[in-house]
C-alpha atoms as a PDB file:
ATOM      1  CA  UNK A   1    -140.880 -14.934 -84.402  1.00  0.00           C
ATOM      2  CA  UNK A   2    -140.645 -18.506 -85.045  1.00  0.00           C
ATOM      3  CA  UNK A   3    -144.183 -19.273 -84.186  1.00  0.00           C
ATOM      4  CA  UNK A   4    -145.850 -18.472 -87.371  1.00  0.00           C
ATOM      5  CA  UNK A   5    -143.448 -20.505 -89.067  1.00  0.00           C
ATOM      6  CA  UNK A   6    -143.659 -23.477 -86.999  1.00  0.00           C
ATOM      7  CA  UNK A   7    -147.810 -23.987 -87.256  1.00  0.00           C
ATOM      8  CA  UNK A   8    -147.183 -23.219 -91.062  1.00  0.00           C
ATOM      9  CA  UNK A   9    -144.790 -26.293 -91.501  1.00  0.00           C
ATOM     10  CA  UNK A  10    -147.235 -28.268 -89.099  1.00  0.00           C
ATOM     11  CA  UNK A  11    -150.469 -27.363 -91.349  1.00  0.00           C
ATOM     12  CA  UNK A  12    -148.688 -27.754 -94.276  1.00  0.00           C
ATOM     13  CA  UNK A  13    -147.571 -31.800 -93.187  1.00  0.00           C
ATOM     14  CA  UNK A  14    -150.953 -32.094 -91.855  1.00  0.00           C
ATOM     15  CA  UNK A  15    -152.860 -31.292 -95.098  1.00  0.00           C
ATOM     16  CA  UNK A  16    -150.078 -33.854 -97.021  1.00  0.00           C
ATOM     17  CA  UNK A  17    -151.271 -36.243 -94.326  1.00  0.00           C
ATOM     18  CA  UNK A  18    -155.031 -35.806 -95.106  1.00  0.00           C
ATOM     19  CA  UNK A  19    -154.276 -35.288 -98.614  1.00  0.00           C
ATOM     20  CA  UNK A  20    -151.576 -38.666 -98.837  1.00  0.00           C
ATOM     21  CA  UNK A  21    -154.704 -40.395 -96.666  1.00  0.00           C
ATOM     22  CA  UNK A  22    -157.469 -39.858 -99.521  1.00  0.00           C
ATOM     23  CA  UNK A  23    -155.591 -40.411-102.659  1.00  0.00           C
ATOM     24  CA  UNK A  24    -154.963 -43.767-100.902  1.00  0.00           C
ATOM     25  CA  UNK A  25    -158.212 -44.253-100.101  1.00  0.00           C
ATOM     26  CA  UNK A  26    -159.806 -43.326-103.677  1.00  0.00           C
ATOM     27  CA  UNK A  27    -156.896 -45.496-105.057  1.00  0.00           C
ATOM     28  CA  UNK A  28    -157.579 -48.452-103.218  1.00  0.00           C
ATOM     29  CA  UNK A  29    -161.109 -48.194-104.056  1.00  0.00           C
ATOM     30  CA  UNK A  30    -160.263 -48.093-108.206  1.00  0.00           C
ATOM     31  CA  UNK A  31    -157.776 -50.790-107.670  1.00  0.00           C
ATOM     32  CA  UNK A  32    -160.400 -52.813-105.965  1.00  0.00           C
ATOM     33  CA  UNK A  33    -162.942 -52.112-108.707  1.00  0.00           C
ATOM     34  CA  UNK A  34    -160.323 -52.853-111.416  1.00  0.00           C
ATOM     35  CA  UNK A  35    -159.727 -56.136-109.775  1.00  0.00           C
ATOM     36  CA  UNK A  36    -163.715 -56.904-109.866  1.00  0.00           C
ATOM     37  CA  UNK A  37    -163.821 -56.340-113.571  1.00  0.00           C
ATOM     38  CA  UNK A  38    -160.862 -58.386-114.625  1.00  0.00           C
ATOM     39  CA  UNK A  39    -161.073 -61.294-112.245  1.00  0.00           C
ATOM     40  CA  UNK A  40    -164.198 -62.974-114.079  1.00  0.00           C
ATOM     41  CA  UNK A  41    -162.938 -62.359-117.420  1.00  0.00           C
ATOM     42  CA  UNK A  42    -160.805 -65.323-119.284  1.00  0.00           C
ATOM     43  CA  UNK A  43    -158.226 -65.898-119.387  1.00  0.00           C
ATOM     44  CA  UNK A  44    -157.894 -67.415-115.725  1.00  0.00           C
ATOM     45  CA  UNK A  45    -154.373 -67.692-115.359  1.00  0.00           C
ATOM     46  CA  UNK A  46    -154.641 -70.976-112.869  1.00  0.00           C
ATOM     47  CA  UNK A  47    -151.344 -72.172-112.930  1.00  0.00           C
ATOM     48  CA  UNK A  48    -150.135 -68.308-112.123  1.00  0.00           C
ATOM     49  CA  UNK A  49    -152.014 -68.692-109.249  1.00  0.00           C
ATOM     50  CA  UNK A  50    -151.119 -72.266-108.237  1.00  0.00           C
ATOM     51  CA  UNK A  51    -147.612 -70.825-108.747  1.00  0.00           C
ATOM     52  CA  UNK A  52    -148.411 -67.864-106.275  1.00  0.00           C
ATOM     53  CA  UNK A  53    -150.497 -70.049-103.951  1.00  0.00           C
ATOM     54  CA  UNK A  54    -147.379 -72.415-103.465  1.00  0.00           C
ATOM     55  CA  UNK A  55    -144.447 -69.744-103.178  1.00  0.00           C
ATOM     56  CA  UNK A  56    -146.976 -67.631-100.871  1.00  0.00           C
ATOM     57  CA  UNK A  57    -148.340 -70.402 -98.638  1.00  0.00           C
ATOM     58  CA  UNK A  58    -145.428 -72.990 -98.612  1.00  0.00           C
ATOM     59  CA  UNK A  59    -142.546 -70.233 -97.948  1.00  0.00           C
ATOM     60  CA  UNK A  60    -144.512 -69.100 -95.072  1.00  0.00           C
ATOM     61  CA  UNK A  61    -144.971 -72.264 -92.910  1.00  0.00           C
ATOM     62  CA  UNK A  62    -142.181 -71.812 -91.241  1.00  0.00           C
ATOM     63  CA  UNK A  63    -142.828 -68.665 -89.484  1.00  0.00           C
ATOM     64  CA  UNK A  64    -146.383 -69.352 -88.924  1.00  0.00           C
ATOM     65  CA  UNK A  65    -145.500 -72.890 -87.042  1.00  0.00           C
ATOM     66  CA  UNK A  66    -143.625 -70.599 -84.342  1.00  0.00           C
ATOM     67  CA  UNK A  67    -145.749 -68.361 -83.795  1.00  0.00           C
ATOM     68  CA  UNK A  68    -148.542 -70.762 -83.896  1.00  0.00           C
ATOM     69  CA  UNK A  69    -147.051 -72.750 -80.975  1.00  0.00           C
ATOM     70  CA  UNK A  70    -145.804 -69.781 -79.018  1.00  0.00           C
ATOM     71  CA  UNK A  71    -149.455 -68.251 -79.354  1.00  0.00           C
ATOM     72  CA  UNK A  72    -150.488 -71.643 -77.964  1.00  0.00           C
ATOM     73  CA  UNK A  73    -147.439 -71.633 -74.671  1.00  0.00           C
ATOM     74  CA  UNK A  74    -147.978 -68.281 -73.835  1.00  0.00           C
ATOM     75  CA  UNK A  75    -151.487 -67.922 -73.679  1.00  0.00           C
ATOM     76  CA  UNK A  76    -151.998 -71.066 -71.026  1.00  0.00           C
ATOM     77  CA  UNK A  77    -148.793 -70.131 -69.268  1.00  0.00           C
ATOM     78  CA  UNK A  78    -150.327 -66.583 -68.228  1.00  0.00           C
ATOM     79  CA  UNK A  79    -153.437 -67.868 -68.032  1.00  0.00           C
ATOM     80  CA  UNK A  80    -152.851 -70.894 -65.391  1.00  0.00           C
ATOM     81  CA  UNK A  81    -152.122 -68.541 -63.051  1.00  0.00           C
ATOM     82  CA  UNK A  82    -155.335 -66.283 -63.395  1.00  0.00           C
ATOM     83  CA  UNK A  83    -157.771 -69.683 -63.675  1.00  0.00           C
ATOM     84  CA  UNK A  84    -155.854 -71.345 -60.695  1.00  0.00           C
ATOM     85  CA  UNK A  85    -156.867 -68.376 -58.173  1.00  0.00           C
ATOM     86  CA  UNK A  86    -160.395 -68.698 -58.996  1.00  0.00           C
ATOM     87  CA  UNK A  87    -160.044 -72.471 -58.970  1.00  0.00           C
ATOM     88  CA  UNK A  88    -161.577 -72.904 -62.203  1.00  0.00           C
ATOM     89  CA  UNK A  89    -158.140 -74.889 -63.699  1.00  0.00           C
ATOM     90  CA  UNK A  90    -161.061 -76.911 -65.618  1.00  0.00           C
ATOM     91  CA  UNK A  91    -161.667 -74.364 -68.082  1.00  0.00           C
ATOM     92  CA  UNK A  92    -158.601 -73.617 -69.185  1.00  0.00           C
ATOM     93  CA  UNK A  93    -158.182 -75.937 -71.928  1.00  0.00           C
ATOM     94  CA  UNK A  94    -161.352 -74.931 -73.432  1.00  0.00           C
ATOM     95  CA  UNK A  95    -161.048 -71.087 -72.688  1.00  0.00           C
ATOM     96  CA  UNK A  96    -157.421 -71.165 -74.575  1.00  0.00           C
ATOM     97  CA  UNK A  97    -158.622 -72.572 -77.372  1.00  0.00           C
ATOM     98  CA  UNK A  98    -161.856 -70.574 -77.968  1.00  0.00           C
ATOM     99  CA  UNK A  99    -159.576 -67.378 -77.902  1.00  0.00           C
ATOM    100  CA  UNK A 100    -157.480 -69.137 -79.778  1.00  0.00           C
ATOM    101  CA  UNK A 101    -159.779 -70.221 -83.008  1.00  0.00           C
ATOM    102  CA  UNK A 102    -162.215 -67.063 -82.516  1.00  0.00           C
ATOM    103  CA  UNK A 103    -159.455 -64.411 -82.421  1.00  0.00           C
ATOM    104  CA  UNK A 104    -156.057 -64.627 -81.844  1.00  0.00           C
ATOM    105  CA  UNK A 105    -154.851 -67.827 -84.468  1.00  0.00           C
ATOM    106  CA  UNK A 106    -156.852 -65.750 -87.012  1.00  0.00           C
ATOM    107  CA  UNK A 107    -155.588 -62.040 -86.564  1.00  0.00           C
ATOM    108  CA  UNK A 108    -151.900 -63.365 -85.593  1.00  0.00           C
ATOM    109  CA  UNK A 109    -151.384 -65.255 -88.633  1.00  0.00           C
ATOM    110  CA  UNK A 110    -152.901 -62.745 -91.018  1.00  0.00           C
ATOM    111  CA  UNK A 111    -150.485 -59.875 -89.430  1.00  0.00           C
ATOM    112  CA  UNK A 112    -147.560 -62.080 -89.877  1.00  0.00           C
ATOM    113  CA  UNK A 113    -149.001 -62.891 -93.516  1.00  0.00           C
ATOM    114  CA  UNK A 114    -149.321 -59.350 -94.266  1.00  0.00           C
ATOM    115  CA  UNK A 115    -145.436 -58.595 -92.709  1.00  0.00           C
ATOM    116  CA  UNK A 116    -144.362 -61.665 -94.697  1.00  0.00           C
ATOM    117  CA  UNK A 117    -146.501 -61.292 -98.092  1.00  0.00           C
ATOM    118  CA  UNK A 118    -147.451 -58.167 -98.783  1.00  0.00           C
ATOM    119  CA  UNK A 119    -144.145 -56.120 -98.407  1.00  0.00           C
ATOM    120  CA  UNK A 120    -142.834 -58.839-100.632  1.00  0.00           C
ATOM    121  CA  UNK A 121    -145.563 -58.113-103.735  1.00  0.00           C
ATOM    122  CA  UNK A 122    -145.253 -54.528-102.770  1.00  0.00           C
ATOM    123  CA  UNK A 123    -141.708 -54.458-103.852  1.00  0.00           C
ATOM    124  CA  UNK A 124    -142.027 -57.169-106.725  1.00  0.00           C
ATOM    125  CA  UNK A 125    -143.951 -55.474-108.599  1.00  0.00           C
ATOM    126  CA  UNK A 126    -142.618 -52.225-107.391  1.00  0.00           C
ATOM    127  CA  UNK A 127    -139.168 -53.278-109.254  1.00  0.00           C
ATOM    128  CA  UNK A 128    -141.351 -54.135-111.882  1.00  0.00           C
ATOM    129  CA  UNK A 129    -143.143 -50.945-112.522  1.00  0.00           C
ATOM    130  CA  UNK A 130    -139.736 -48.698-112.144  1.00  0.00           C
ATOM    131  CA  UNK A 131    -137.725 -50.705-114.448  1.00  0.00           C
ATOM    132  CA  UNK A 132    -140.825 -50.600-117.109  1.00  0.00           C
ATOM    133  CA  UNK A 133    -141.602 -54.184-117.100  1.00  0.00           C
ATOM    134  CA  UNK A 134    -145.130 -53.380-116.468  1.00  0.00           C
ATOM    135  CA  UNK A 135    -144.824 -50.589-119.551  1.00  0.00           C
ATOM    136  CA  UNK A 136    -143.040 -53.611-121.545  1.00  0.00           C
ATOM    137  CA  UNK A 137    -146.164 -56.262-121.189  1.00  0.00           C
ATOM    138  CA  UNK A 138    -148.895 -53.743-121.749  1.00  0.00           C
ATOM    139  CA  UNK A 139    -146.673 -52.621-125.189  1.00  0.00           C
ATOM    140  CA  UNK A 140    -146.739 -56.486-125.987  1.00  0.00           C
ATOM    141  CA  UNK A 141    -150.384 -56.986-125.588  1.00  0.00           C
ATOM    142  CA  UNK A 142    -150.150 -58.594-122.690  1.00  0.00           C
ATOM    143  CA  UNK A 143    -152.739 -57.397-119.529  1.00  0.00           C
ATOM    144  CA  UNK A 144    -150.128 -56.670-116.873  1.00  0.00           C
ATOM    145  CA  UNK A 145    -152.990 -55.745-114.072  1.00  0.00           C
ATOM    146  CA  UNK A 146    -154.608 -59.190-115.160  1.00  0.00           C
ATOM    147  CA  UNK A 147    -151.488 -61.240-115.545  1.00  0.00           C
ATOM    148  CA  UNK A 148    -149.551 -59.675-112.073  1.00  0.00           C
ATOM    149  CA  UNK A 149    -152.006 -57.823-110.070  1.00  0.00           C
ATOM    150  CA  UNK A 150    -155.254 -60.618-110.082  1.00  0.00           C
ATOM    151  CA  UNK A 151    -153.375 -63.487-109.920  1.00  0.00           C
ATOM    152  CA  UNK A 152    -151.814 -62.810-106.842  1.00  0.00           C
ATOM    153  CA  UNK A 153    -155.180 -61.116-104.496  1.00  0.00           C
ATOM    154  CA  UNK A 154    -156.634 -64.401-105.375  1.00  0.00           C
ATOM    155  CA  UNK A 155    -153.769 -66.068-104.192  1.00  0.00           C
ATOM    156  CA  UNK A 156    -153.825 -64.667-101.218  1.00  0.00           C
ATOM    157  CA  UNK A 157    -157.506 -64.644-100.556  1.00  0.00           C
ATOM    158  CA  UNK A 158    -157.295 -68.373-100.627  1.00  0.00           C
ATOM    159  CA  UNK A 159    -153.795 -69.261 -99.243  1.00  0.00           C
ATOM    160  CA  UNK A 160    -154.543 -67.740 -95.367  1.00  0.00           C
ATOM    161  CA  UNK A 161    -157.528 -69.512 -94.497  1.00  0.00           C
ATOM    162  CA  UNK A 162    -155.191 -72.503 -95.149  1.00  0.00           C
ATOM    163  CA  UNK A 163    -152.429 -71.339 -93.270  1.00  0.00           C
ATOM    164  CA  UNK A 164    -155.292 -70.159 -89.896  1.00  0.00           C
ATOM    165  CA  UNK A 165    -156.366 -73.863 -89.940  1.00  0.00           C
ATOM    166  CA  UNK A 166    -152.640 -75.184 -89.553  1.00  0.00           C
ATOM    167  CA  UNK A 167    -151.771 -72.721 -87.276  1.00  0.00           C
ATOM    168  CA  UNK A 168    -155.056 -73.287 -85.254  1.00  0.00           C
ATOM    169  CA  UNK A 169    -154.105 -76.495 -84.957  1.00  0.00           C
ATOM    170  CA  UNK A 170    -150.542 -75.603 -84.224  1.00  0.00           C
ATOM    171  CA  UNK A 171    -151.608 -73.360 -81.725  1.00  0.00           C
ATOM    172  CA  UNK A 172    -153.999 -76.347 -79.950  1.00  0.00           C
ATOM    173  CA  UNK A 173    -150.792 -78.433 -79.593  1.00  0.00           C
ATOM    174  CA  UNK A 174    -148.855 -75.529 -78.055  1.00  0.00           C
ATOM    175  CA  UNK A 175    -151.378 -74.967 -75.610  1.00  0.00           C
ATOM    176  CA  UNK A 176    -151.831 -78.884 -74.455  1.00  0.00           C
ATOM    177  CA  UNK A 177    -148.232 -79.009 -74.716  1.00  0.00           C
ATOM    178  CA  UNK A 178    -147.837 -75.885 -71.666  1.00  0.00           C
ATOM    179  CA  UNK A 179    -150.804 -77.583 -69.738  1.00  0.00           C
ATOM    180  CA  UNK A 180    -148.849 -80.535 -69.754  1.00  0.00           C
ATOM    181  CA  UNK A 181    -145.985 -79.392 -68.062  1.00  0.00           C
ATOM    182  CA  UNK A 182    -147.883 -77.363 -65.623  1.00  0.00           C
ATOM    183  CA  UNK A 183    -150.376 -79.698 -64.554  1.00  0.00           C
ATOM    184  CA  UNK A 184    -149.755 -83.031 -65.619  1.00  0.00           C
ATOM    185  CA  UNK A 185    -152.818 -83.282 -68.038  1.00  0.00           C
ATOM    186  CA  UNK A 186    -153.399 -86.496 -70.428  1.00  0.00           C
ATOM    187  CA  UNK A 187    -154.449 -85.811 -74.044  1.00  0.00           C
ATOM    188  CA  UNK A 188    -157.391 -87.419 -73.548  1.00  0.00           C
ATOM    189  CA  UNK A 189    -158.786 -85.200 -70.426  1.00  0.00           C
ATOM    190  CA  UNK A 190    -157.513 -81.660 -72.648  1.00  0.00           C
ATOM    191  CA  UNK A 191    -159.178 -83.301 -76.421  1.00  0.00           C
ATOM    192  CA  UNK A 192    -162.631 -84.010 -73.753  1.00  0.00           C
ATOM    193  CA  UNK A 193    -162.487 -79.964 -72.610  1.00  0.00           C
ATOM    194  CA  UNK A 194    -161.668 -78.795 -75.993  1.00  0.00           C
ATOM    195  CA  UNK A 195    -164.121 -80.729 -77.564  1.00  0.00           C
ATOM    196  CA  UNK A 196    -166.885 -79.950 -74.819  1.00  0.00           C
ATOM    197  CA  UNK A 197    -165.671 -75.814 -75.434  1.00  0.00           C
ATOM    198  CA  UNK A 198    -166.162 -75.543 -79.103  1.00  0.00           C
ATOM    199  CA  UNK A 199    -168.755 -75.740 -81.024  1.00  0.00           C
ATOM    200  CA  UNK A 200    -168.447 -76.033 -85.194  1.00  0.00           C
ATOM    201  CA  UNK A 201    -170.009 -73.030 -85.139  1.00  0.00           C
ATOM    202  CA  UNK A 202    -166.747 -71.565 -83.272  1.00  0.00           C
ATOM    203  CA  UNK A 203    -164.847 -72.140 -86.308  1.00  0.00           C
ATOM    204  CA  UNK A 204    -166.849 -70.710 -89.109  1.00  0.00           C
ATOM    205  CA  UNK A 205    -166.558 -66.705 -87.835  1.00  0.00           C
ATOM    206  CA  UNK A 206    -162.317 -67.408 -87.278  1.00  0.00           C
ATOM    207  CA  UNK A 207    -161.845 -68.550 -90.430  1.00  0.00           C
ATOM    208  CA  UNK A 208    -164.295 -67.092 -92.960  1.00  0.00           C
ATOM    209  CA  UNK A 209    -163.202 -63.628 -91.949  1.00  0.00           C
ATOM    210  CA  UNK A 210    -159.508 -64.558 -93.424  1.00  0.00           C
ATOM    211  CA  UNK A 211    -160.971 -64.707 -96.765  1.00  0.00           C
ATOM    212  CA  UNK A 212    -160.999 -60.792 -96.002  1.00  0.00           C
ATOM    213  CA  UNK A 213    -157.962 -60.145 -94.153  1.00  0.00           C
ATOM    214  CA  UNK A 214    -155.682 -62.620 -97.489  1.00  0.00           C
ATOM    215  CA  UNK A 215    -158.164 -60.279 -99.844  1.00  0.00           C
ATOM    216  CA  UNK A 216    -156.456 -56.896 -97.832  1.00  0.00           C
ATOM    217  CA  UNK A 217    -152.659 -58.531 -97.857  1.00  0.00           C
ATOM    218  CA  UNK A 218    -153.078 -58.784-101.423  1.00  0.00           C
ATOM    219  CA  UNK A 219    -154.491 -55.795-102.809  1.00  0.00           C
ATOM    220  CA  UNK A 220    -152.793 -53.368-100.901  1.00  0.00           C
ATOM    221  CA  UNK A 221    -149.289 -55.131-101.634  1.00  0.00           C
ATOM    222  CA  UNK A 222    -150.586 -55.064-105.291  1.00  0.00           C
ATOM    223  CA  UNK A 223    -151.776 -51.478-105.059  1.00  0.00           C
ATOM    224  CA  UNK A 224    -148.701 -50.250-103.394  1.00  0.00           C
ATOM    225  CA  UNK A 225    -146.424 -51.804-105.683  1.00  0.00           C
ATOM    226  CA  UNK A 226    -148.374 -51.129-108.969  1.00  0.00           C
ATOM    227  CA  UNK A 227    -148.582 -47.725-108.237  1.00  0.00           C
ATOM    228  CA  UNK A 228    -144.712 -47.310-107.349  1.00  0.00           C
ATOM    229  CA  UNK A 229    -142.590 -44.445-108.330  1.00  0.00           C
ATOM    230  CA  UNK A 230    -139.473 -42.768-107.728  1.00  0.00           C
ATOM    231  CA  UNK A 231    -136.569 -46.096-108.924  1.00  0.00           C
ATOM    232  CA  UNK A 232    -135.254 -48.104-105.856  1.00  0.00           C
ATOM    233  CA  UNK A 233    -136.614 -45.227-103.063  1.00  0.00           C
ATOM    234  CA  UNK A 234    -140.393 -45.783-104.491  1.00  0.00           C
ATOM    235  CA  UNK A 235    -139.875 -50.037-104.317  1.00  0.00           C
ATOM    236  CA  UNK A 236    -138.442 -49.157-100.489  1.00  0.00           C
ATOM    237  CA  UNK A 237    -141.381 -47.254-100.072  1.00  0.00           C
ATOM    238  CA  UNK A 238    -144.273 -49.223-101.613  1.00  0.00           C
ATOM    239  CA  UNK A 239    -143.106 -52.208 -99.355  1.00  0.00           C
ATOM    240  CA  UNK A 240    -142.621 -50.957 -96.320  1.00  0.00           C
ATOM    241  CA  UNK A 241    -146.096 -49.056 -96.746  1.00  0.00           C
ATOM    242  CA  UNK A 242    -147.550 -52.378 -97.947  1.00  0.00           C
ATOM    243  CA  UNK A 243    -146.935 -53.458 -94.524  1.00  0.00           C
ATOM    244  CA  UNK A 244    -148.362 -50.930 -92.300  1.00  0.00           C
ATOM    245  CA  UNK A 245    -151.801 -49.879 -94.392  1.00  0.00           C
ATOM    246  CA  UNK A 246    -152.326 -54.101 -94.643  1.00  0.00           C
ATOM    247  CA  UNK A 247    -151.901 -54.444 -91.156  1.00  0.00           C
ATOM    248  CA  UNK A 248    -153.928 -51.143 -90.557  1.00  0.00           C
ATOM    249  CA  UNK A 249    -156.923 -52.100 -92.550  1.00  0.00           C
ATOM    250  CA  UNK A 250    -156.781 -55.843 -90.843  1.00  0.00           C
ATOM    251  CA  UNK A 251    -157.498 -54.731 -87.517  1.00  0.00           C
ATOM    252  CA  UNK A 252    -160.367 -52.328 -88.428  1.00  0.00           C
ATOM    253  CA  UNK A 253    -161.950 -54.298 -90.631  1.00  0.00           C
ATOM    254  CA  UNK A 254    -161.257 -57.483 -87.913  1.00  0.00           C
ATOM    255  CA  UNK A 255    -163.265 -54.606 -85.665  1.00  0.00           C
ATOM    256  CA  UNK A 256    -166.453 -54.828 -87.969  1.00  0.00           C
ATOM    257  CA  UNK A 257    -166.162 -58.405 -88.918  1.00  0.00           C
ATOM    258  CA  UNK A 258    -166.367 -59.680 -85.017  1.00  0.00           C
ATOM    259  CA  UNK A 259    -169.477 -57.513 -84.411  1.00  0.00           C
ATOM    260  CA  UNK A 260    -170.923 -58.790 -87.739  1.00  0.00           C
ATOM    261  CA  UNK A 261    -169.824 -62.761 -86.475  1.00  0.00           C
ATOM    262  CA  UNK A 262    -171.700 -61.971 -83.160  1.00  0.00           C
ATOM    263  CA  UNK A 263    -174.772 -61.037 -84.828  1.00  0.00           C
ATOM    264  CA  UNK A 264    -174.675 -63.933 -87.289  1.00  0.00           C
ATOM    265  CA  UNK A 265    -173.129 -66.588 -84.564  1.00  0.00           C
ATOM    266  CA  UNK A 266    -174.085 -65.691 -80.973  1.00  0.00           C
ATOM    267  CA  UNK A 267    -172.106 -67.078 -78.266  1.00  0.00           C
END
């Protein structure tokens, strides 16, 4: 007798679930058009976005230094082993940090970006929109979605690429560092097999794709917050959403950009 009831309440959650997934989608999608129209109309708002750029990039170093070096000491720790049976121990400062640049410092950095940055916009200007602050500016004449929303995607957009190249680096020193104590290696022999194991060409795909991922971080932490409703439950909400649709949409659009970088940048 319960039956019946059961697959109701399980069609009637999934059809929220498809329903919750388009109005995302389609909102997304206006958001991102919105942003198009106002972002190359004056005024520019720099210093808002020097302002955001600095909080943004500067209060995230921290993090992105340790997981930067443990990215670099953990991938040549469990890879020693796996290079030493086929005695190819050679290779291994150059394979570590080709993963490292290509993939891994990239996608690593803008996950923790998104955790770090985009639940934090998401409830910003989630607290904004339920106490009316939003409602406030747009009564004053003031362009709220130019003035809050804008100024921050673009700060993002631009502040990860900056924070891949440090943790890239970060990463590099991590992974010389673990070589080191394993095998005894100068800096001179692991900067030779880096050096020999990258191309400039390695670089470009790692980093241009972050443009993208700081573009995502932003406007979904914008969207989710700008939308917000429902007092301190909808902030709760908008952030901790923030967080999973940024990450979400980074590794499925990191799926498309690596086949695009492959067709543009062969190996």
């Amino acid at each position: 007798m319960n039956l019946p009831r059961i697959l109701t309440k399980r069609n009637l959650t999934f059809s929220e679930f498809l329903y919750n997934f388009f109005a995302t989608i389609s909102g997304l999608t206006i958001f991102n058009l919105q942003f198009f129209k106002e972002v190359f109309l004056p005024p520019y708002e720099i210093p808002e976005i020097k302002k955001h750029m600095n909080e943004l990039g500067v209060k995230t170093f921290p993090i992105v230094s340790v997981t930067g070096l443990i990215i670099g000491l953990v991938m040549a720790m469990q890879s020693l082993p796996v290079f030493m049976r086929f005695g190819a121990t050679d290779y291994l400062p150059g394979t570590v940090a080709l993963s490292v640049v290509r993939e891994l410092g990239p996608v690593i950095t803008a996950l923790i970006f998104a955790g770090r940055v985009s639940s934090g916009i998401g409830a910003e200007l989630g607290s904004m929109r339920v106490t009316e602050q939003i409602d406030a500016m747009e009564v004053s004449g003031i362009n709220p979605f130019k003035y809050l929303v804008v100024t921050r995607i673009v700060a993002t957009t631009f502040t990860l690429p900056l924070l891949t190249i440090y943790v890239i680096a970060i990463a590099l020193f991590g992974s010389f560092f673990a070589i080191t104590i394993e095998q005894g290696t100068n800096f001179e022999y692991y900067k030779n097999a880096v050096i020999d194991m990258l191309q400039f060409s390695d670089f470009i795909p790692g980093v241009a794709k972050t443009f993208v991922f700081g573009y995502i971080v932003g406007l979904v932490g914008a969207y989710k917050g700008y939308t917000a409703e429902g007092g301190t439950e909808g902030v709760g909400k908008a952030s901790t959403t923030s967080v999973v649709l940024s990450s979400l949409l980074i590794l499925l659009f990191d799926t498309i950009l690596v086949k695009i970088t492959l067709w543009l940048w062969p190996t």
